[in-house]
N, C-alpha and C. Protein backbone atom coordinates (compact mmCIF):
# COMPACT_ATOMS: atom_id res chain seq x y z
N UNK A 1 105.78 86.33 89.33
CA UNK A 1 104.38 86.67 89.15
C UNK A 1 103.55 85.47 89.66
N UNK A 2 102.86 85.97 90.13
CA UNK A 2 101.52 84.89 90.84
C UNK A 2 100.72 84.52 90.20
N UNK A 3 100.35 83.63 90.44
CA UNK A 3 99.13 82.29 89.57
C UNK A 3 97.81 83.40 88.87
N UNK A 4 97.32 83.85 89.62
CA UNK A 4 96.09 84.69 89.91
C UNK A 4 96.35 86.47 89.51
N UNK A 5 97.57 86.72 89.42
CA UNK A 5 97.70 87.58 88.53
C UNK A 5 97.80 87.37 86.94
N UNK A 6 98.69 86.34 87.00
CA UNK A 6 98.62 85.79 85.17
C UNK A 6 97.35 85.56 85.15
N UNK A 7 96.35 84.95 85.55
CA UNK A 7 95.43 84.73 84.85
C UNK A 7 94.56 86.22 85.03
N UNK A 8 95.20 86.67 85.66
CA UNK A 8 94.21 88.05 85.08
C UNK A 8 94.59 88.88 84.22
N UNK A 9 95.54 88.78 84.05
CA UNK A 9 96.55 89.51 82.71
C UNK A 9 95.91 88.73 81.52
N UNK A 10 96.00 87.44 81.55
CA UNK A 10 95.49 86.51 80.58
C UNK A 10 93.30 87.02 80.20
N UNK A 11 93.08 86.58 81.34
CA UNK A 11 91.54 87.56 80.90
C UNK A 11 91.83 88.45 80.42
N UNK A 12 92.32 89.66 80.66
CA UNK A 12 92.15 91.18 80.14
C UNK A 12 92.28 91.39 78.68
N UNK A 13 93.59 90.13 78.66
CA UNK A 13 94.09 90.60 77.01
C UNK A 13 93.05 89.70 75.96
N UNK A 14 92.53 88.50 76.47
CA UNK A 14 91.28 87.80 75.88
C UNK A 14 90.66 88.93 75.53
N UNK A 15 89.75 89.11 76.66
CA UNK A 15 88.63 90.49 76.56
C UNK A 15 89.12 91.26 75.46
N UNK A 16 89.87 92.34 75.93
CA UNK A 16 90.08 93.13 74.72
C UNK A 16 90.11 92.57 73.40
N UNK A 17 91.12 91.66 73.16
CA UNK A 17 91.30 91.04 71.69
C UNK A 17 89.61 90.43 71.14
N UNK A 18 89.10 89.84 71.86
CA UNK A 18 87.72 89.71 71.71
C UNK A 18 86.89 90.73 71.12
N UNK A 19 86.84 92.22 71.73
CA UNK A 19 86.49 93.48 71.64
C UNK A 19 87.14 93.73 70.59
N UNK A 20 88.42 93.95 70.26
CA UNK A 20 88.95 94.14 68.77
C UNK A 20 87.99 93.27 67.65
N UNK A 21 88.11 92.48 67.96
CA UNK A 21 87.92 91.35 66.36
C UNK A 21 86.54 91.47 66.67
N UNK A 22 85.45 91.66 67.46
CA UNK A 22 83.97 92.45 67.11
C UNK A 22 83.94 93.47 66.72
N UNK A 23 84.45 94.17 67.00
CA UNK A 23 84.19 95.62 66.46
C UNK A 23 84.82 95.73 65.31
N UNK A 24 86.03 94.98 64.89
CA UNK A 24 86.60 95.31 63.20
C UNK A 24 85.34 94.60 62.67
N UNK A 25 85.01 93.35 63.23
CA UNK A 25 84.30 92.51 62.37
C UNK A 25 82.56 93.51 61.98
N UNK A 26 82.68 94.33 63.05
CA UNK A 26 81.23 95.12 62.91
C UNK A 26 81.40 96.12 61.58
N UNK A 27 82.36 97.01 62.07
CA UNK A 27 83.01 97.88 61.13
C UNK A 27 83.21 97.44 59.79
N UNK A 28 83.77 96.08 59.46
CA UNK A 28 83.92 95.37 57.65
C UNK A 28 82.67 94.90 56.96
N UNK A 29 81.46 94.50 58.40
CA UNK A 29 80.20 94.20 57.83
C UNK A 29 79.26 95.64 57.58
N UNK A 30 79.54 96.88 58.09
CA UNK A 30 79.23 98.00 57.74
C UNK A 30 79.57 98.60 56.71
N UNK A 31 80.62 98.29 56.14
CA UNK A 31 80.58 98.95 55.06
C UNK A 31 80.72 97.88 54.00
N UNK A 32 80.72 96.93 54.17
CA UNK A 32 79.99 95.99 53.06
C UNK A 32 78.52 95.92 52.68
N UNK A 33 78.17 96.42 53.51
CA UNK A 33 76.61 96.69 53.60
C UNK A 33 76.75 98.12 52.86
N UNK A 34 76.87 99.00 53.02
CA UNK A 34 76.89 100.35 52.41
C UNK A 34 77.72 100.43 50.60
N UNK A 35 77.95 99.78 50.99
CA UNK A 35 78.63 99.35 49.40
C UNK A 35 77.80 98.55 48.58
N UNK A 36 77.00 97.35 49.22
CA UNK A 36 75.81 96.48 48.63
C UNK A 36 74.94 97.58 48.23
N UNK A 37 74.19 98.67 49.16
CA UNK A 37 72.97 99.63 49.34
C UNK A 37 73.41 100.28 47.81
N UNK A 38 74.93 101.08 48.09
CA UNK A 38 75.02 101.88 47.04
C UNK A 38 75.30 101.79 45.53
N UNK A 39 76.07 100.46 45.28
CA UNK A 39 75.73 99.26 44.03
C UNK A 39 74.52 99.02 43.49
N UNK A 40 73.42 99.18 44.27
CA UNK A 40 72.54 98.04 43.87
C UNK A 40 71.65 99.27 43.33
N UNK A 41 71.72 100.70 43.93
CA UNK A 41 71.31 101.50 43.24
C UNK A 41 71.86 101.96 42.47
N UNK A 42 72.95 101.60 41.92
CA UNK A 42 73.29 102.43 40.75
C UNK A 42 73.07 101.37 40.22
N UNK A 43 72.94 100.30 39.61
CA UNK A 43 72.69 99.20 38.94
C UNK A 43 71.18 99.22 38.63
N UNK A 44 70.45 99.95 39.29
CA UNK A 44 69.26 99.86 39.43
C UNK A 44 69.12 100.51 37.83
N UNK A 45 67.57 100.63 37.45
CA UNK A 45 67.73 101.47 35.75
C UNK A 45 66.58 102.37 36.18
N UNK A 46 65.76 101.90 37.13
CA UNK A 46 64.60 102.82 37.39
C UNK A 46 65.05 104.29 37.93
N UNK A 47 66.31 103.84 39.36
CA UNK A 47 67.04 105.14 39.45
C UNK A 47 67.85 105.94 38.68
N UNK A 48 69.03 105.09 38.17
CA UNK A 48 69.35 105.81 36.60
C UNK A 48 68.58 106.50 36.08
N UNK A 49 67.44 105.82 35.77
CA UNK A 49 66.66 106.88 34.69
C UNK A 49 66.15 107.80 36.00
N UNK A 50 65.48 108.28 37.08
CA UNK A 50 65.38 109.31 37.92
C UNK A 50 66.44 110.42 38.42
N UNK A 51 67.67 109.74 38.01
CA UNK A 51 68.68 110.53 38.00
C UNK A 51 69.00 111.23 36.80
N UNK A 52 68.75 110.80 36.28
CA UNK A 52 68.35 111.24 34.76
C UNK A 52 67.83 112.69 34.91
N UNK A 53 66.43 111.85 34.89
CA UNK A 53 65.31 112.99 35.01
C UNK A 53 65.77 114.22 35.70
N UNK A 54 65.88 114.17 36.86
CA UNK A 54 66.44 115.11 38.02
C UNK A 54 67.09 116.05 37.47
N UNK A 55 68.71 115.42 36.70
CA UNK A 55 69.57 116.11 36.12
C UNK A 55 69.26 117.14 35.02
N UNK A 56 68.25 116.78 34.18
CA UNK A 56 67.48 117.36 33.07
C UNK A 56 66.91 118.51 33.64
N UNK A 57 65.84 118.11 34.95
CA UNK A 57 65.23 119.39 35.49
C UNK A 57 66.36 120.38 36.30
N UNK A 58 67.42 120.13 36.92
CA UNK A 58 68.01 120.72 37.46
C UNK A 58 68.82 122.00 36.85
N UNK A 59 69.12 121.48 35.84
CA UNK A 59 69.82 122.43 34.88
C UNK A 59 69.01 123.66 33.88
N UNK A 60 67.52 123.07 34.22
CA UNK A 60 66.42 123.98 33.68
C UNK A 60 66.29 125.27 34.04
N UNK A 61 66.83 124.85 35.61
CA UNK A 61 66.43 125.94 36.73
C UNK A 61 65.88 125.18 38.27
N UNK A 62 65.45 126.21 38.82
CA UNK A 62 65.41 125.59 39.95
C UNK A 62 63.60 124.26 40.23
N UNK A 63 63.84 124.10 41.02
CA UNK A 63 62.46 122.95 40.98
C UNK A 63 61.36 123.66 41.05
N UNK A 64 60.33 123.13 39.72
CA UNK A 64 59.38 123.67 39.13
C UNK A 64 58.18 122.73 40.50
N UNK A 65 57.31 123.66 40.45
CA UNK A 65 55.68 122.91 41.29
C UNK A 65 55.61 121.44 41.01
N UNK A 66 56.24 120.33 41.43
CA UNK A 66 56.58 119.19 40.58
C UNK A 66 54.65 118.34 40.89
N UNK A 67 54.07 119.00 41.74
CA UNK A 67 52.31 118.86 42.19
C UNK A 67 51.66 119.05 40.45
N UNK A 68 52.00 120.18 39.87
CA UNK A 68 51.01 120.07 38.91
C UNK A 68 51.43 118.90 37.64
N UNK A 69 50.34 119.00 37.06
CA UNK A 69 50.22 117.39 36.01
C UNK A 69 51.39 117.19 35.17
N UNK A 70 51.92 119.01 34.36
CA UNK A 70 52.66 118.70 33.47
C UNK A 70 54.22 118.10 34.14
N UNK A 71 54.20 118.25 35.72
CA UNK A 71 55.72 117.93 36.02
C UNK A 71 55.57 116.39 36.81
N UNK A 72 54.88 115.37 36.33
CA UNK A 72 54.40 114.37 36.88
C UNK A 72 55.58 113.38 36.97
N UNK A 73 56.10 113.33 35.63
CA UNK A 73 57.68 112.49 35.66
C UNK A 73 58.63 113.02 36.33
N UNK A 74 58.55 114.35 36.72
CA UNK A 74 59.90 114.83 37.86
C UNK A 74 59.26 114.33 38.81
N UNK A 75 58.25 114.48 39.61
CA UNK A 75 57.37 114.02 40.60
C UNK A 75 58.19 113.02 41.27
N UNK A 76 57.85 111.59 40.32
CA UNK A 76 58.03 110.76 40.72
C UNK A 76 59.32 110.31 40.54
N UNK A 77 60.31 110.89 39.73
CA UNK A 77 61.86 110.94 39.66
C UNK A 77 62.15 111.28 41.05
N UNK A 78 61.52 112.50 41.76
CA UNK A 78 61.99 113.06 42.87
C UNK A 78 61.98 112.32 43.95
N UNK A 79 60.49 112.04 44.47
CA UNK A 79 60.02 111.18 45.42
C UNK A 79 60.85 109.71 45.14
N UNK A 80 61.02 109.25 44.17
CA UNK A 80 62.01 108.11 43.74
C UNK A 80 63.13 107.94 44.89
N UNK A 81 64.29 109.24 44.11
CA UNK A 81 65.33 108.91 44.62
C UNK A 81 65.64 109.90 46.08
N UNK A 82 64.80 110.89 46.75
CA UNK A 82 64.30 111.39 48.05
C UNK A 82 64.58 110.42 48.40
N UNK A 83 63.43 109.06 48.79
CA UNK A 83 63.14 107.91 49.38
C UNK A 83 64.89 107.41 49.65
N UNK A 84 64.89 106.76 48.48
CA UNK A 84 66.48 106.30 48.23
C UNK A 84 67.45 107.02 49.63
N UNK A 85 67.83 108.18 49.08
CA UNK A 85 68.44 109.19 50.07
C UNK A 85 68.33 109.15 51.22
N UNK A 86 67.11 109.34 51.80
CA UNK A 86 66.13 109.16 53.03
C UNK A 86 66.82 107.95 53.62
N UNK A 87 66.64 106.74 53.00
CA UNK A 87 66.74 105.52 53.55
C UNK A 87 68.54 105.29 54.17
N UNK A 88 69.24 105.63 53.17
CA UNK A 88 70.53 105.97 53.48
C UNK A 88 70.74 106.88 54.41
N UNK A 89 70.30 107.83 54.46
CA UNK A 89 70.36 109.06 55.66
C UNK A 89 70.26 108.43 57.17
N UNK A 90 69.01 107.44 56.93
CA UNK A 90 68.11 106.97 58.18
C UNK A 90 69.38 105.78 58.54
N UNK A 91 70.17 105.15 57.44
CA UNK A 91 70.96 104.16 57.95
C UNK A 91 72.31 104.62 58.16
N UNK A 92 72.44 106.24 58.01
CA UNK A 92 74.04 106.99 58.40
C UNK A 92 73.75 107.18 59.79
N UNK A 93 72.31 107.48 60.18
CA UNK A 93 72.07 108.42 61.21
C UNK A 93 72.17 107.36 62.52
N UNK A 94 71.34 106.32 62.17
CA UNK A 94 71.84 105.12 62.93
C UNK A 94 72.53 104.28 62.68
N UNK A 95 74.02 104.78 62.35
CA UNK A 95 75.36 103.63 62.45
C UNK A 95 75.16 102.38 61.58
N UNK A 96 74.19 102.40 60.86
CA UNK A 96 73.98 101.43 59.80
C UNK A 96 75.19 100.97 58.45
N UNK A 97 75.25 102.66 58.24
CA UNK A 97 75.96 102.41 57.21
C UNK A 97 77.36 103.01 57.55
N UNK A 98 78.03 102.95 56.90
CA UNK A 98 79.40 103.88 56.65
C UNK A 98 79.96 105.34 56.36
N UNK A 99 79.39 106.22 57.07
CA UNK A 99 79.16 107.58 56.69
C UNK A 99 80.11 108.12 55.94
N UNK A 100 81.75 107.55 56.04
CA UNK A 100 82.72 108.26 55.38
C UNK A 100 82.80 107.90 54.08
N UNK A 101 82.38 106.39 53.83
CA UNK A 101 82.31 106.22 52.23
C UNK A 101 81.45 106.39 51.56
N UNK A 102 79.64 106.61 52.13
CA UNK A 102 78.97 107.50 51.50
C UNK A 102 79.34 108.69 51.39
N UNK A 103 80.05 109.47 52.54
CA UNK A 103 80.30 111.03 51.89
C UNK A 103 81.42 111.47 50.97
N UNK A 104 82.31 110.17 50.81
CA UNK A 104 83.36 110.48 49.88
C UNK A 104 82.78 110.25 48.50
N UNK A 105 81.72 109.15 48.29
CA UNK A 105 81.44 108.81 46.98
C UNK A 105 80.09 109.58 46.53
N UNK A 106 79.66 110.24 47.54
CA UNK A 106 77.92 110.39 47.16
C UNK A 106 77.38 111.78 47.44
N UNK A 107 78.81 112.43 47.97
CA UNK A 107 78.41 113.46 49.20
C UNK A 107 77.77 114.93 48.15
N UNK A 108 78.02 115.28 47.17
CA UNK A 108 77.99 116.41 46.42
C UNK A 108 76.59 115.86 45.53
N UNK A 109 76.28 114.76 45.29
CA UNK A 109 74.98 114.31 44.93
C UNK A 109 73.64 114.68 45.74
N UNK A 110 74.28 113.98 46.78
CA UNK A 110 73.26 114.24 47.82
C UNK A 110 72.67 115.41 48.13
N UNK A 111 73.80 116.50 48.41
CA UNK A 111 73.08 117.67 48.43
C UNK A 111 73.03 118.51 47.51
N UNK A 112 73.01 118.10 46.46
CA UNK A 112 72.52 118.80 44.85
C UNK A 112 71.39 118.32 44.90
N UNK A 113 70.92 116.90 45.22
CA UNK A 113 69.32 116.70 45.06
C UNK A 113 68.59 117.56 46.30
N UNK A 114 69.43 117.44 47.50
CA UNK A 114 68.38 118.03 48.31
C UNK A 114 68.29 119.52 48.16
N UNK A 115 69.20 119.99 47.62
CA UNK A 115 69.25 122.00 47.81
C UNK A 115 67.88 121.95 46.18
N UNK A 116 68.30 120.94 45.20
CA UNK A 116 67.39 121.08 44.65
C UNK A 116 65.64 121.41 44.26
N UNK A 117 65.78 120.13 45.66
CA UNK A 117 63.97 119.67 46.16
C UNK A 117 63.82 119.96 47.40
N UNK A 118 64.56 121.22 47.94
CA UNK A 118 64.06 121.47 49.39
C UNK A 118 62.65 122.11 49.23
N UNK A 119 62.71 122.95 48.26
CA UNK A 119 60.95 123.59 48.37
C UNK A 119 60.10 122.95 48.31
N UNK A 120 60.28 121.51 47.49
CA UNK A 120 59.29 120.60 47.48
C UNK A 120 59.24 119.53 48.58
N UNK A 121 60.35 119.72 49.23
CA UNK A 121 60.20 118.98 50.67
C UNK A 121 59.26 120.11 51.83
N UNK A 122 59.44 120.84 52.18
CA UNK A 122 59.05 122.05 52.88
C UNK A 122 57.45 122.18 52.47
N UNK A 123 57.06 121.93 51.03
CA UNK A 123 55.84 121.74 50.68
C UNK A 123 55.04 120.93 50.86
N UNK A 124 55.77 119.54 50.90
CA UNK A 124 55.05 118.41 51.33
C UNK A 124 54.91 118.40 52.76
N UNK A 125 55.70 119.25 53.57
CA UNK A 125 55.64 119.24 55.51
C UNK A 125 54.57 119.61 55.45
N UNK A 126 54.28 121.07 54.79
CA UNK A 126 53.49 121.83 55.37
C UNK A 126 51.86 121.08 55.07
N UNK A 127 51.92 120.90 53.46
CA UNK A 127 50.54 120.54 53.27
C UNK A 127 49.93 119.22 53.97
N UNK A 128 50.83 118.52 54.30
CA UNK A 128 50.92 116.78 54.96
C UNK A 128 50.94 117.10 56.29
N UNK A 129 51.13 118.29 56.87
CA UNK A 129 51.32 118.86 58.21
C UNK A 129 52.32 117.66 59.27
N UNK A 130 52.77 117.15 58.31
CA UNK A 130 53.93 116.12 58.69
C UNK A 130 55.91 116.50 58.74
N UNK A 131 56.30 117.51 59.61
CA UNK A 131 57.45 117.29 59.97
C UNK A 131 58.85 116.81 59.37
N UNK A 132 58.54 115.43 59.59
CA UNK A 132 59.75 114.61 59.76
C UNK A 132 59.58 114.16 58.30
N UNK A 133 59.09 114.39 57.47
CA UNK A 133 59.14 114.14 56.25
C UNK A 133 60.80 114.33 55.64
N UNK A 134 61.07 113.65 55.18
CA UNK A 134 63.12 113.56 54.41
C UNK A 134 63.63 114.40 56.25
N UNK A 135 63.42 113.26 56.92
CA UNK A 135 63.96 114.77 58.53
C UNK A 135 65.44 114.06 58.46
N UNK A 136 65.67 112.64 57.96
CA UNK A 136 67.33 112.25 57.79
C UNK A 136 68.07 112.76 56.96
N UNK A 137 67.30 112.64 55.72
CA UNK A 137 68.12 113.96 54.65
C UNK A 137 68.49 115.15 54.84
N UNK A 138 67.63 115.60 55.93
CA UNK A 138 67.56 117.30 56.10
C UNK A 138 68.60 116.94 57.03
N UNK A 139 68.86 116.02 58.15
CA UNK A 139 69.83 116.10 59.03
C UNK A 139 71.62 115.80 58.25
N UNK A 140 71.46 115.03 57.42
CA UNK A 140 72.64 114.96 56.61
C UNK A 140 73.22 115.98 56.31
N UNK A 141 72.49 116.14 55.23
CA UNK A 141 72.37 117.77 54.62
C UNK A 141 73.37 118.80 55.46
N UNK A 142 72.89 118.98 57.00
CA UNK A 142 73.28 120.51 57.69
C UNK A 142 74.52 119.76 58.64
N UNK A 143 74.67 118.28 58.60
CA UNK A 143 76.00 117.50 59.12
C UNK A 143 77.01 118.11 58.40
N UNK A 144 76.60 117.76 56.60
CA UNK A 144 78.47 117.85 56.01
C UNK A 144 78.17 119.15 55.24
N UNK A 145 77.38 120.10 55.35
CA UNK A 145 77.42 121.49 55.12
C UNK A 145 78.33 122.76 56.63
N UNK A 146 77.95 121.77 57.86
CA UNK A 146 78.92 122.67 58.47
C UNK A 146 80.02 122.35 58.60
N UNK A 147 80.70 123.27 59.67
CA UNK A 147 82.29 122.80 60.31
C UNK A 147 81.93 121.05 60.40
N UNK A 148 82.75 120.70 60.22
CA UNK A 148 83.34 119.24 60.45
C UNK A 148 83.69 118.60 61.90
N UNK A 149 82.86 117.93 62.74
CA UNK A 149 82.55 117.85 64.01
C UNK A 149 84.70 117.80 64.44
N UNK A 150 84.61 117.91 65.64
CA UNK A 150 85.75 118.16 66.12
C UNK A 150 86.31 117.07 66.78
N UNK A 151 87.63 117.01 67.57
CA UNK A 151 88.27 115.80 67.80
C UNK A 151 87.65 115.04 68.60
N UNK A 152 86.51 115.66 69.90
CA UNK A 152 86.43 115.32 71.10
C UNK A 152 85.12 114.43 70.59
N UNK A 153 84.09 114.98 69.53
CA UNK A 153 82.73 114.29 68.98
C UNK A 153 83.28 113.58 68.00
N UNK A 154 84.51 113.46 67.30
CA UNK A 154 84.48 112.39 66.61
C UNK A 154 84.82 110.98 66.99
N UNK A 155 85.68 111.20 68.67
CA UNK A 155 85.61 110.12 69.72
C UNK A 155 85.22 109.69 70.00
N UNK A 156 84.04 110.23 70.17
CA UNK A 156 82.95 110.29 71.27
C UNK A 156 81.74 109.10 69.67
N UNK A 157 81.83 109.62 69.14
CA UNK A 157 80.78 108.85 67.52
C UNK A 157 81.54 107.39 67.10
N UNK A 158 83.09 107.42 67.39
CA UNK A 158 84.06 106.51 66.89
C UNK A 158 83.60 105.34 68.05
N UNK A 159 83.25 106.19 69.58
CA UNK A 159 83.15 105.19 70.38
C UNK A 159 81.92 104.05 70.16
N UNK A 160 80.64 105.35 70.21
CA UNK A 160 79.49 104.68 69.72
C UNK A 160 78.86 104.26 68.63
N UNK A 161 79.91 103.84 68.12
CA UNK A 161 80.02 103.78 66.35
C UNK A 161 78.46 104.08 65.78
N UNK A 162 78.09 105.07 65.62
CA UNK A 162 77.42 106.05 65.31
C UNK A 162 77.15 107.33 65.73
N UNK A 163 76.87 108.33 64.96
CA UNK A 163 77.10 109.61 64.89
C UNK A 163 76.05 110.68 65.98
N UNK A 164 76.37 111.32 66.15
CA UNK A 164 75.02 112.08 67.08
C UNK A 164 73.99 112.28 66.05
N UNK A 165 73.05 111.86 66.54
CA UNK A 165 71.76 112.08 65.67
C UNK A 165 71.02 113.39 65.68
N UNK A 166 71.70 114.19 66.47
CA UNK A 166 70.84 115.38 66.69
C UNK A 166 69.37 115.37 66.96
N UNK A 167 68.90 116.69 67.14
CA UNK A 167 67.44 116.69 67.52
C UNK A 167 66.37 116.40 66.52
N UNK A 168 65.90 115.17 66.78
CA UNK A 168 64.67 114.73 65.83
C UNK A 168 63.60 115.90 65.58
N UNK A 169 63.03 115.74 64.92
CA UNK A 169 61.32 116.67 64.69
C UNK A 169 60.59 115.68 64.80
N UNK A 170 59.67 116.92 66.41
CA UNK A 170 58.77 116.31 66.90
C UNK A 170 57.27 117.10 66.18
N UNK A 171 56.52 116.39 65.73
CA UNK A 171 55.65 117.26 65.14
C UNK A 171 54.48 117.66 66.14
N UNK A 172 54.22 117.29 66.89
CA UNK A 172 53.37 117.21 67.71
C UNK A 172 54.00 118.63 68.82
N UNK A 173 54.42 119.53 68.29
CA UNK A 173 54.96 120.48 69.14
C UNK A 173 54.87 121.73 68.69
């Protein structure tokens, strides 16, 4: 073997190994991060107690006009942990967080609050004439409610370590 081939054998396998140990190293700081996010809210007491709340109204029946006065503490239970959700959604949707260990630990939560407060999401679009209102939640939501993306898109998401984001809402349309 020639001088100038070893050393290109020698680059290649640098490179790659380089490329390995970034991308694990991306991948261990991702879901250390998603593990901090999801700790820190359950530790939280303000959400506790909104989860609370939630749970109380949920079992009542379905979500009451949470707009008028007497449902003021679901209100803000809702909009509470929405936000929460939202923010996580917004950091699944862009590769932020760890989508498989939020959906293993969080996944049946998530869309119990949202099937819960969809009317009151849908209410706030319309009257706010604002769209994209919870539009990451809503995209979550119809991710792990359908078929389960297939071998060729989960390649294809594994590559770009994040997920297809699907089509945003454009409100202006």
């Amino acid at each position: 073997m020639d001088t100038a081939t070893a050393a290109l054998i020698g680059a290649t396998l640098a490179t790659s190994g380089w490329l390995y140990t970034a991308r694990r190293a991306r991948a261990l700081s991702r879901k250390q991060h998603t593990v901090s996010v999801m700790l820190q809210a359950s530790f939280n007491k303000e959400f506790r107690d909104a989860m609370v709340t939630i749970s109380k109204a949920s079992k009542a029946g379905p979500c009451p006009n949470l707009e008028l006065m007497e449902h003021q503490e679901q209100l803000l239970a809702v909009r509470f942990v929405l936000n929460h959700y939202e923010f996580l959604s917004a950091g699944l949707r862009n590769g932020d967080f760890d989508e498989r260990l939020v959906h293993d630990s969080q996944r049946g939560t998530i869309l119990r609050i949202f099937q819960f407060s969809e009317g009151h999401i849908y209410g706030l679009r319309k009257s706010r004439d604002q769209l994209s209102l919870y539009e990451n939640l809503e995209w979550l939501r119809i991710r792990w409610t359908k078929k389960p993306p297939g071998k060729i898109q989960r390649f294809i998401e594994f590559c770009r370590q994040q997920p297809f984001g699907g089509h945003r809402v454009d409100p202006h349309s």
